[in-house]
Structure formats: C-alpha cells, structure tokens
Protein backbone atom coordinates (compact mmCIF):
# COMPACT_ATOMS: atom_id res chain seq x y z
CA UNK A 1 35.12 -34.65 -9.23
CA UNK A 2 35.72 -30.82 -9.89
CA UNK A 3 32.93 -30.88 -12.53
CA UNK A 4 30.86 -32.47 -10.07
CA UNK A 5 31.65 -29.52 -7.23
CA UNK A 6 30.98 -26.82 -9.74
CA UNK A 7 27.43 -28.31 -10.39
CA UNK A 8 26.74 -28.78 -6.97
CA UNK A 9 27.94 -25.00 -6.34
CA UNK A 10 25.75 -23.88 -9.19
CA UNK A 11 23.26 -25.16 -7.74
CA UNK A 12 23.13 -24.59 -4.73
CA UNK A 13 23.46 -20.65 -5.95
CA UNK A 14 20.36 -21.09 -8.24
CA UNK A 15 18.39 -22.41 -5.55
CA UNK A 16 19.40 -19.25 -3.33
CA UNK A 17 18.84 -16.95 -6.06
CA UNK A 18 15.35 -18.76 -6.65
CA UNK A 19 14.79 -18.58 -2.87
CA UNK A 20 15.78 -14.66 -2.70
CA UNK A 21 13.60 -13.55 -5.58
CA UNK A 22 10.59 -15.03 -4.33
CA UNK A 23 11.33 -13.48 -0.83
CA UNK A 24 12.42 -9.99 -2.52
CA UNK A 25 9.13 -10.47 -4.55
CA UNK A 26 6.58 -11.38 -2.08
CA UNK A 27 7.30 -9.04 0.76
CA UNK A 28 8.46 -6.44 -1.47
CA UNK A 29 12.40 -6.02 0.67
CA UNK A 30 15.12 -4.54 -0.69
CA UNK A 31 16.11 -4.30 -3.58
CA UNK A 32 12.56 -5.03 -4.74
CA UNK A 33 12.04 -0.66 -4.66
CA UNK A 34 15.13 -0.87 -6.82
CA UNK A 35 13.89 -3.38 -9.02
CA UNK A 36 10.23 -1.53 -9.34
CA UNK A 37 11.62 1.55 -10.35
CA UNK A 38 13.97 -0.07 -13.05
CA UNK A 39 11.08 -1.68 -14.36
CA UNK A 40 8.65 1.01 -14.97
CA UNK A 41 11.54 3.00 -16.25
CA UNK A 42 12.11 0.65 -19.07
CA UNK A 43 8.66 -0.16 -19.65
CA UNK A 44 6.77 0.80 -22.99
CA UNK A 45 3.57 1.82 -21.82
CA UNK A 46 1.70 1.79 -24.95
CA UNK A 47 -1.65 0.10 -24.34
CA UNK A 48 -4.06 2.86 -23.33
CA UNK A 49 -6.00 1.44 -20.70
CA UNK A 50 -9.09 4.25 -20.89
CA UNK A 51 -10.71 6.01 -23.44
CA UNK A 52 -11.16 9.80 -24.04
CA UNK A 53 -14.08 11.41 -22.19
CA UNK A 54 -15.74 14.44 -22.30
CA UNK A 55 -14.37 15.37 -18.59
CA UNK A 56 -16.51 18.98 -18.81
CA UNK A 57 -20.13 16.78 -19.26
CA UNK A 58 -19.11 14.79 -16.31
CA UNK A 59 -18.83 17.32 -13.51
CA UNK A 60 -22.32 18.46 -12.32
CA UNK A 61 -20.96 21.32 -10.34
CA UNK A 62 -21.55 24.49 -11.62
CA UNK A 63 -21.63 26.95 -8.68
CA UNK A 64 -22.02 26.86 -4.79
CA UNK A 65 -25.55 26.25 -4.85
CA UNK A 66 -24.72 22.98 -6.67
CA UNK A 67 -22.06 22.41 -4.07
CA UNK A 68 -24.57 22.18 -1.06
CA UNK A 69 -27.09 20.73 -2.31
CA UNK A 70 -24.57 17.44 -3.38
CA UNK A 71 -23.12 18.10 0.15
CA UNK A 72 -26.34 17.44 1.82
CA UNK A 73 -27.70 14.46 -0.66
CA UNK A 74 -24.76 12.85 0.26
CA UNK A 75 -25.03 13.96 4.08
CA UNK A 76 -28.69 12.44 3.75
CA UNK A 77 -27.36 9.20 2.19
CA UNK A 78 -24.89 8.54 4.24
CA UNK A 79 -25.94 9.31 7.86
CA UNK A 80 -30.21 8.99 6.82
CA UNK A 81 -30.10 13.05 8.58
CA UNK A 82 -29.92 16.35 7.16
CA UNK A 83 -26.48 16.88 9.00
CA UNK A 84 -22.77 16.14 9.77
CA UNK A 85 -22.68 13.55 13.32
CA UNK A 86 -22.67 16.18 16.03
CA UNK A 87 -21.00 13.30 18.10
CA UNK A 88 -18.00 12.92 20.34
CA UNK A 89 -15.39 10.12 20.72
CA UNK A 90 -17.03 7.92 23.48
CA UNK A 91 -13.67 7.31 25.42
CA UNK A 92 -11.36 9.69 25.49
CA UNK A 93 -7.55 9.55 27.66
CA UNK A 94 -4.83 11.67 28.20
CA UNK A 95 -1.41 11.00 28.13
CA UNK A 96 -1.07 7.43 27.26
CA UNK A 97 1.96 5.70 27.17
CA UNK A 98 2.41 3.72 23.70
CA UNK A 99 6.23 2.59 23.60
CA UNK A 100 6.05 2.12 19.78
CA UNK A 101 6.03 6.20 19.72
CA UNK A 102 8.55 6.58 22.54
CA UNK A 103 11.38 7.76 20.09
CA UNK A 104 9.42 10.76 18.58
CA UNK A 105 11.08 14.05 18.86
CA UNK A 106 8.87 17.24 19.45
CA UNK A 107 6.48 15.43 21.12
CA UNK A 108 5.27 16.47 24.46
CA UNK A 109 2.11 13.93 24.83
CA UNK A 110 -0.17 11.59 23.07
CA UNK A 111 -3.87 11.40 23.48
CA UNK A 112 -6.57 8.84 22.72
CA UNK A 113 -9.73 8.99 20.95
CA UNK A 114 -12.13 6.25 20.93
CA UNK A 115 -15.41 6.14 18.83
CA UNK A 116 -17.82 3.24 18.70
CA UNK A 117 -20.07 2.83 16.10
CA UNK A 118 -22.70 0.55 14.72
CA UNK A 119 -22.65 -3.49 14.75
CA UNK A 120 -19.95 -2.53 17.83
CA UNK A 121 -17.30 -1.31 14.76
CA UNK A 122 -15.04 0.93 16.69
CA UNK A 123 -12.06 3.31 15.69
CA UNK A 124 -8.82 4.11 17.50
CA UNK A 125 -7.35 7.38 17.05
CA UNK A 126 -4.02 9.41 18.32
CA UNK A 127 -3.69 12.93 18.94
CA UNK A 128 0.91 13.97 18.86
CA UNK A 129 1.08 16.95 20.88
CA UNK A 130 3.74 18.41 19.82
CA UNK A 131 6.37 20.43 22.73
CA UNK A 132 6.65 23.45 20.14
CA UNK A 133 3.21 24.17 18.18
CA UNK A 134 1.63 26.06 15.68
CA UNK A 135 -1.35 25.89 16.76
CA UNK A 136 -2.17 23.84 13.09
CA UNK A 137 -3.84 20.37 13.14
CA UNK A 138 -3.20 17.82 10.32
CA UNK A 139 -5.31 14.74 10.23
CA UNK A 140 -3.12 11.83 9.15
CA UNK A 141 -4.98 9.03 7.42
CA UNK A 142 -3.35 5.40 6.74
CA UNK A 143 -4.33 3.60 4.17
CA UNK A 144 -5.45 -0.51 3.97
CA UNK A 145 -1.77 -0.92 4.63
CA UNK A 146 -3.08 -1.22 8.00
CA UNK A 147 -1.99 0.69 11.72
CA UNK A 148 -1.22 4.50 11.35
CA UNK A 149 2.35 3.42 12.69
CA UNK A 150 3.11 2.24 9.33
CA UNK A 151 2.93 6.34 8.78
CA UNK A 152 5.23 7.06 11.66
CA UNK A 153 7.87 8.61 9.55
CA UNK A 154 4.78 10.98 7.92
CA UNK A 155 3.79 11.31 12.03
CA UNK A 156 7.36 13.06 12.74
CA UNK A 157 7.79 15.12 9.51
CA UNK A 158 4.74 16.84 11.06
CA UNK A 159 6.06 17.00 14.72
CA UNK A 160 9.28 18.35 13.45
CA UNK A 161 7.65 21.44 11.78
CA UNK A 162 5.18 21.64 14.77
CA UNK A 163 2.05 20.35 13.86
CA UNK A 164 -0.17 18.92 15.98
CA UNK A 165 -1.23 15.08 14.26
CA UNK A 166 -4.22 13.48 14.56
CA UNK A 167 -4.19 10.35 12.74
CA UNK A 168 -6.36 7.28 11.58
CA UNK A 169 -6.22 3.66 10.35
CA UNK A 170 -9.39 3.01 7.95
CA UNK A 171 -11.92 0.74 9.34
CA UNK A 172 -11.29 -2.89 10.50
CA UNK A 173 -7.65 -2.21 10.09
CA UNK A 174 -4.58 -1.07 12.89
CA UNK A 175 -6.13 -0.83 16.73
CA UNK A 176 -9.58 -1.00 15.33
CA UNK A 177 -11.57 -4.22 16.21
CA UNK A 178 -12.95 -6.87 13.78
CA UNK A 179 -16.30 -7.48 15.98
CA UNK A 180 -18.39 -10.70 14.86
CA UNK A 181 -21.63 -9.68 14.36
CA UNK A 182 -25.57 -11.11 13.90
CA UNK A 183 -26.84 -10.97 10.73
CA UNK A 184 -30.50 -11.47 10.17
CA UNK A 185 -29.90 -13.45 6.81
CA UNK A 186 -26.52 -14.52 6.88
CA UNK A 187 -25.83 -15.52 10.67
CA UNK A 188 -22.81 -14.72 12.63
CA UNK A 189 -19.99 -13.26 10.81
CA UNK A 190 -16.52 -11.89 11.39
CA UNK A 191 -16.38 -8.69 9.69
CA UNK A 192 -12.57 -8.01 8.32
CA UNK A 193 -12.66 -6.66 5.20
CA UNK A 194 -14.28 -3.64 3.88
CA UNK A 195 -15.61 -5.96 0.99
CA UNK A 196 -18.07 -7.42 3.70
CA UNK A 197 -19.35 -3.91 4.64
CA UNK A 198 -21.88 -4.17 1.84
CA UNK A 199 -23.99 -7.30 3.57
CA UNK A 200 -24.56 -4.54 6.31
CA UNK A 201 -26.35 -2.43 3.51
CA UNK A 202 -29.81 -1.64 4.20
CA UNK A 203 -32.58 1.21 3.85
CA UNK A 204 -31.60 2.87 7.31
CA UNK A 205 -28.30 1.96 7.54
CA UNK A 206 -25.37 2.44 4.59
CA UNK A 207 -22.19 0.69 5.88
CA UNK A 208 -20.19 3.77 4.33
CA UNK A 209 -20.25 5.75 7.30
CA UNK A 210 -17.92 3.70 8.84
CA UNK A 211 -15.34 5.70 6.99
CA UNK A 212 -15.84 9.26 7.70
CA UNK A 213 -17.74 9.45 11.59
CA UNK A 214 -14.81 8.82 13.20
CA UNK A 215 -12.87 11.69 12.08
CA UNK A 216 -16.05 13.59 11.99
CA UNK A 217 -16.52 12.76 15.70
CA UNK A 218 -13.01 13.48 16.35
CA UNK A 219 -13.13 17.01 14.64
CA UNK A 220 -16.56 17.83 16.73
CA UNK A 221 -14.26 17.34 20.00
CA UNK A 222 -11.34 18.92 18.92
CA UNK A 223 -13.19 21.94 18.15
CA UNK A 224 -15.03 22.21 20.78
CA UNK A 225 -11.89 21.31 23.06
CA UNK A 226 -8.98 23.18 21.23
CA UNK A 227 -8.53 26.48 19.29
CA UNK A 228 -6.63 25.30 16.34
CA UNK A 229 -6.30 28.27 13.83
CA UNK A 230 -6.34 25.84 10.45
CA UNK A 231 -7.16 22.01 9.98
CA UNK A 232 -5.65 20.06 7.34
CA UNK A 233 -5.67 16.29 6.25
CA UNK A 234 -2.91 13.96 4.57
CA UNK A 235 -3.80 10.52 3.66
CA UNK A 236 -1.85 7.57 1.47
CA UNK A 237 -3.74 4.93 -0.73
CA UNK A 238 -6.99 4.50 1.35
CA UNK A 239 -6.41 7.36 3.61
CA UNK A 240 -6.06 9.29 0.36
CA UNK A 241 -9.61 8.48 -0.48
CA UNK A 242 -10.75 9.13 2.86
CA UNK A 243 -9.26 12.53 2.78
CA UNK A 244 -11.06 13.25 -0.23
CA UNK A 245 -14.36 12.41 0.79
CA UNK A 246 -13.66 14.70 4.11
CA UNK A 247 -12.89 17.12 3.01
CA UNK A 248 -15.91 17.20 0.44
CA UNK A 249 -18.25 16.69 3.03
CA UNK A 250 -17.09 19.19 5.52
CA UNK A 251 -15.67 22.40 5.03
CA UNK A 252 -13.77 22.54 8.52
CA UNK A 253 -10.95 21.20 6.73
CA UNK A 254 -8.39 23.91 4.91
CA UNK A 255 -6.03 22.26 3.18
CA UNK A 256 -6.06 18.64 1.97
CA UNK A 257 -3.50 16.40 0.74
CA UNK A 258 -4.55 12.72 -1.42
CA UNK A 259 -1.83 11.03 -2.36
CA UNK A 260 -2.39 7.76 -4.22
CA UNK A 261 -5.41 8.09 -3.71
CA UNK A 262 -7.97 7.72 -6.36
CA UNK A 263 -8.74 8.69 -9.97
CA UNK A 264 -11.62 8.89 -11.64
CA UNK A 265 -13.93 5.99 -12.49
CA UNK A 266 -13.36 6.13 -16.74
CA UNK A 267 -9.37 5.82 -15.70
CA UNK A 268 -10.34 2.51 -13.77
CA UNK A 269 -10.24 -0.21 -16.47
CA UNK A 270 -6.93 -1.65 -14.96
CA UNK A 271 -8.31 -4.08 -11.71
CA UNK A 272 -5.74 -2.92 -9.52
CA UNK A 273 -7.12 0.38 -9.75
CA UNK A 274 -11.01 -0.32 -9.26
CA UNK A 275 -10.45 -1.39 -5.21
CA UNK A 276 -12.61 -2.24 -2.34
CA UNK A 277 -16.38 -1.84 -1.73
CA UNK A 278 -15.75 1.76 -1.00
CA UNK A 279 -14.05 2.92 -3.95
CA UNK A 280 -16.92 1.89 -6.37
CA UNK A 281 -20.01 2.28 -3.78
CA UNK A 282 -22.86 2.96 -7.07
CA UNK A 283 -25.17 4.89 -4.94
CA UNK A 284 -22.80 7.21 -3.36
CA UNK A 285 -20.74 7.95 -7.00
CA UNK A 286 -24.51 8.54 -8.56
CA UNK A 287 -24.84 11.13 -6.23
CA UNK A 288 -21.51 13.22 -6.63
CA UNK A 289 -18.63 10.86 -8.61
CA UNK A 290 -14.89 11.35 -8.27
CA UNK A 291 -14.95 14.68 -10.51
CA UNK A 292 -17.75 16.38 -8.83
CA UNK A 293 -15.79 15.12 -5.28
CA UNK A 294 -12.01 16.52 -6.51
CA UNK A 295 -14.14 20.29 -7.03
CA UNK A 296 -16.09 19.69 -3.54
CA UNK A 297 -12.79 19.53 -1.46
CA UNK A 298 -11.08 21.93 -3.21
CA UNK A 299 -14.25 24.86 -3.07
CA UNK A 300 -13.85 27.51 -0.32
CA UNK A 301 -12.36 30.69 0.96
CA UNK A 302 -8.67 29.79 1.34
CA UNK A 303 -9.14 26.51 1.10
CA UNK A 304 -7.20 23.49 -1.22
CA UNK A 305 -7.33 20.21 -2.52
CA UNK A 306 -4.27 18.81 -3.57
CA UNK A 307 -3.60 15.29 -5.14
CA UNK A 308 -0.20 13.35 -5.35
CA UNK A 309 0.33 10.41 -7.57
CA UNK A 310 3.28 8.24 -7.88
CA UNK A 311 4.55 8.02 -10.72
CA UNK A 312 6.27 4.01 -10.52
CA UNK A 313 3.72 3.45 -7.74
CA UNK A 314 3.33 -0.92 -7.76
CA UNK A 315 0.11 -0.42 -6.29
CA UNK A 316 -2.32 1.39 -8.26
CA UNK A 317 -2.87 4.89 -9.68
CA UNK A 318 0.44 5.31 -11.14
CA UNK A 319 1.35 6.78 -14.35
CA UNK A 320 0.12 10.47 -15.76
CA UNK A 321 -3.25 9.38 -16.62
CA UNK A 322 -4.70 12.31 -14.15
CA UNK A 323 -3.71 14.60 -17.34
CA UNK A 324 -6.58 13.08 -19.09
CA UNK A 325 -8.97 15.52 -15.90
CA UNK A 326 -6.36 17.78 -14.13
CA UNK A 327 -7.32 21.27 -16.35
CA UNK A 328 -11.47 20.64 -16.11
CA UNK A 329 -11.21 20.48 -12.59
CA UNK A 330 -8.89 23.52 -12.11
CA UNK A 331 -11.25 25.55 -14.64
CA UNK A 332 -14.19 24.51 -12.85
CA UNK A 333 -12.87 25.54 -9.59
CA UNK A 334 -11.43 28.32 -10.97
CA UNK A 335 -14.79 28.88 -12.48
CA UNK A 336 -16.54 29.34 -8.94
CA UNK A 337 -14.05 31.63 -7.51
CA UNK A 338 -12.53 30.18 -4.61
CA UNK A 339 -10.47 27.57 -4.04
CA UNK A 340 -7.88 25.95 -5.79
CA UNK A 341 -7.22 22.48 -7.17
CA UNK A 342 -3.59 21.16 -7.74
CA UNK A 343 -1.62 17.72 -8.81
CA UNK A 344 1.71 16.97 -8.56
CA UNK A 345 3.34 13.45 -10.13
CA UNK A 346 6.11 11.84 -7.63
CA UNK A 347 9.42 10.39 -9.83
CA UNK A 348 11.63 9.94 -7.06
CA UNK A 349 10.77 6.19 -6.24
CA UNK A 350 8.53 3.18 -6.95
CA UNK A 351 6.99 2.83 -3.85
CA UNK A 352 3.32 3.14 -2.02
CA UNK A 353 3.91 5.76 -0.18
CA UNK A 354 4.59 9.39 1.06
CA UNK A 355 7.79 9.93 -0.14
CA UNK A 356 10.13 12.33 0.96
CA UNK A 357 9.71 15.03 -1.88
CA UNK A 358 5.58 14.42 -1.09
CA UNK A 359 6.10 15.80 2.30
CA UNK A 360 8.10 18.84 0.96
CA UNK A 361 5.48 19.32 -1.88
CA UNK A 362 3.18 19.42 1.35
CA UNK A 363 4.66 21.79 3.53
CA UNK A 364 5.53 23.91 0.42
CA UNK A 365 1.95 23.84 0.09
CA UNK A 366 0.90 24.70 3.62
CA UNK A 367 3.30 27.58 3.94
CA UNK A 368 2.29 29.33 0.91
CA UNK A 369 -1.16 29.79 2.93
C-alpha cells in the first residue's frame, strides 16, 4: 500500500512538473528568463552560422553626395514622390484619459495622434507630456510584440528624466486596426500580418510605407506645433528596425537607439533572424541594404546611430556576430566626417527587451550630447 502511495505521489509530481514546463516554456514566465540565460551560458556555440565577407565592398556610401542621392531613391520608391509626406495626423485630441497609463509619474497629459493611410490602414500614436521637461522628444517604437504598453516601463524611464515620449506600435499591431480590404485578384481579405503587406504590392503603391508615414506625419505636426530643441528615437525588435530606417530617411532625428533590431543580411542564415516581409523587402535592400542604412542614420552634424544587441536574446540577433561589421561602419562614418556609429552587447539577461543597463547605455548616450 505505501509503495502504491509513493507511485501515485510520483506521479502526480511528474505530471505537474510536465504541466509547469510546458507552461514556463510556452509563455515564456518565470523562471523561463532564468532558464534562457543558463542555457546560452553553457552553450558551445561553435557552428558558424555566416561566412566572412568583404564588409568594405558592401557599403556603397562613400560621401554625402552618395548619402542623398540613396535618401531620395529610396524616398522615390517608397512614397512614388521626390519627398518626405508633408502630412499631418488626421485626428488629433488632447488630453485623453487612458487608465492603463494612470500610474505614470511625471506625467502631466497624454495626447493622441491618429493617421489614416491607404486600404483604410490606420496608426494610433501617444504623445507623455511630461510635468517637468526638457524640451527633448524621444520617439518610442514597439516592436511585433504588439501595443506600445508592452514598453511602458521604457515610457517612464523617459518621463522620469523628463522627456517628452512619443511612441508607436508597428503596423496592424496595438490600437492599430486590421481593416478587411478589396483586392482586385484575391477578393476580400483581412489584413493582420505584415507578411500579407506584399499582395498590396504594385507599380504605384509599395506596401512599405506603412511603416515609416506615421511617424513621419507625426514629426511634420510636432514640428510645426512644438519647439523641441533635439528629437531622438528608441525602438525594440521591430521598432528597432523602424528606428533605423527613420532615421536614414530623415535627418530630423538626432540621436537614435536600435536595439535588437537587425543585422545585416550575410549574418541572416539562422531563420529566426531573416523575419517578416519587411526585413527582407528585395527592392528596398537593392537600393541601400542594412550596411549602407547603419551609415545613413548615423551621418550628420551631431547626430548618432547607436545599436544594442542582446547578448542571450531568445528571439533573434543575439550573440557578437555584429563584430563581423561594427569597425567598417565606424571607419566609413568616420570617413565622412560627421557622425558617429556605436554598438554595445547587453549580458545582463536573456530576454527581448530593453533592459535596464540599455536604458542607462541610452541616457549615457544622450547626455554626452
């Protein structure tokens, strides 16, 4: 009978255990950040997953003629014009009430942007106002893990050293809708990922934009409305590579901060690295790839580009592989005279996100300006 109670027991504690690991596992709870970091700690990484390059023959910029010229191809590509969206958020309110930020300190008021774009895609934006400012703006840019709340922690770092933030969830994701829309060979479809973006490829019309124009809309009105003595951008994972193309496409932003964000397309070989439609768009990485982007955002009079990688990140772009094109891209910008290009690996956890010692390597950043 004992024997019999200790199996039972046994039992009963694999199943749990069972149970628990799959639960840890799948929605990544504690002590699955534990477990991560213990893992890639231990781990041998010895199969290279990308081969040596000649990094110099595969950036095309070579001074700031070469700069504008890529700037406006790519202007031209994406937006069929010869220029940035001069456009403005279509709705715009004051002082909303969103109980969800009701327990943010330094915050005096929050406003809302609204900008619709084509096949009725819209974006949902917040501007913090913070009580005590610095007259400073960062752009805060979420990644595909979905609503810019899951960035509230970021949100108040900011607030606390009195930043105004104006921040973002990437297309289709957050408050942003999922509209159904007529397609002239496929029918009526419910566009939710950014994978289905490409069917809405065409001559006059390149799906891409969905990315950038509403920040771009959002800094036409805050210029125009505020007097903001610097601009800078943060964004995680898909943010990150948001960020980058921003700030490569227009110079109004100073400083700007990638973090997980992308790496080059000869350190992609691992799948979880390649990602979504947007991260391996042909046409638009023909016309200026990673490289030639990294130098665009960091080019300019006072101006920096600044990516952060984690280290035991379980989503993609971890490791040290950026060593492989850190130095040609600080020689080239170097090279041109203005600007500056830095990277900094995270240690301190084996997460996807903006860790604590990110947001220090940030401000450290900004007040060295």
């Amino acid at each position: 009978m004992r024997k019999k109670n200790i199996a039972i027991i046994l039992t009963v504690l694999f199943a749990i255990a069972f149970i628990s690991g799959i639960i840890v596992s799948t929605y990544e709870i504690f002590p699955h950040p534990i477990l991560k970091f213990i893992e890639h700690a231990f781990t041998n990484d010895t199969d290279v997953l990308y081969y040596q390059n000649d990094v110099n023959s595969l950036i095309h910029i070579n001074n700031e003629s070469s700069i504008t010229k890529t700037r406006n191809d790519l202007i031209e590509f994406i937006w069929k014009q010869s220029m940035l969206p001069k456009n403005f958020p279509e709705h715009i309110e004051n002082n909303i009430i969103d109980e969800r930020y009701n327990d943010l300190q330094n915050l005096e008021s929050i406003d809302k942007f609204v900008i619709n774009m084509n096949y009725d895609i819209d974006s949902v934006s917040y501007l913090f106002n913070p009580t005590n400012s610095t007259n400073e703006l960062i752009i805060y840019h979420q990644g595909h893990k979905g609503d810019f709340i899951q960035g509230k922690e970021t949100i108040q770092y900011f607030l606390d050293n009195n930043y105004s933030v104006l921040t973002f969830s990437m297309p289709l994701l957050g408050m942003n809708n999922q509209p159904i829309i007529e397609h002239s060979e496929f029918g009526k479809i419910k566009i939710q990922s950014h994978n289905q973006l490409e069917l809405l490829e065409n001559e006059n019309f390149s799906p891409i934009r969905l990315f950038f124009e509403p920040v771009i809309a959002s800094l036409n009105y805050i210029e125009y409305q505020y007097d903001f003595n610097y601009i800078h951008m943060v964004g995680i994972s898909g943010g990150g590579w948001t960020t980058t193309l921003i700030a490569a496409l227009d110079d109004r932003i100073d400083n700007s901060f990638s973090v997980a964000g992308s790496y080059p397309m000869f350190l992609r070989s691992d799948p979880k690295n390649f990602g979504d439609y947007e991260q391996h768009h042909l046409e638009l990485y023909q016309l200026a790839n990673y490289l030639d982007l990294y130098v665009m955002a960091s080019y300019g009079e006072n101006r920096k580009f600044v990516q952060i990688f984690n280290k035991s990140d379980p989503c993609c772009f971890d490791g040290d592989a950026f060593l492989e094109y850190e130095k040609h891209v600080q020689q080239t910008v170097y090279g041109l005279g203005k600007g500056s290009f830095e990277i900094y690996l995270d240690e301190t956890h084996a997460e996807h996100i903006i860790s604590n010692n990110a947001l220090e390597i940030i401000d450290n950043e900004l007040t060295r300006n």
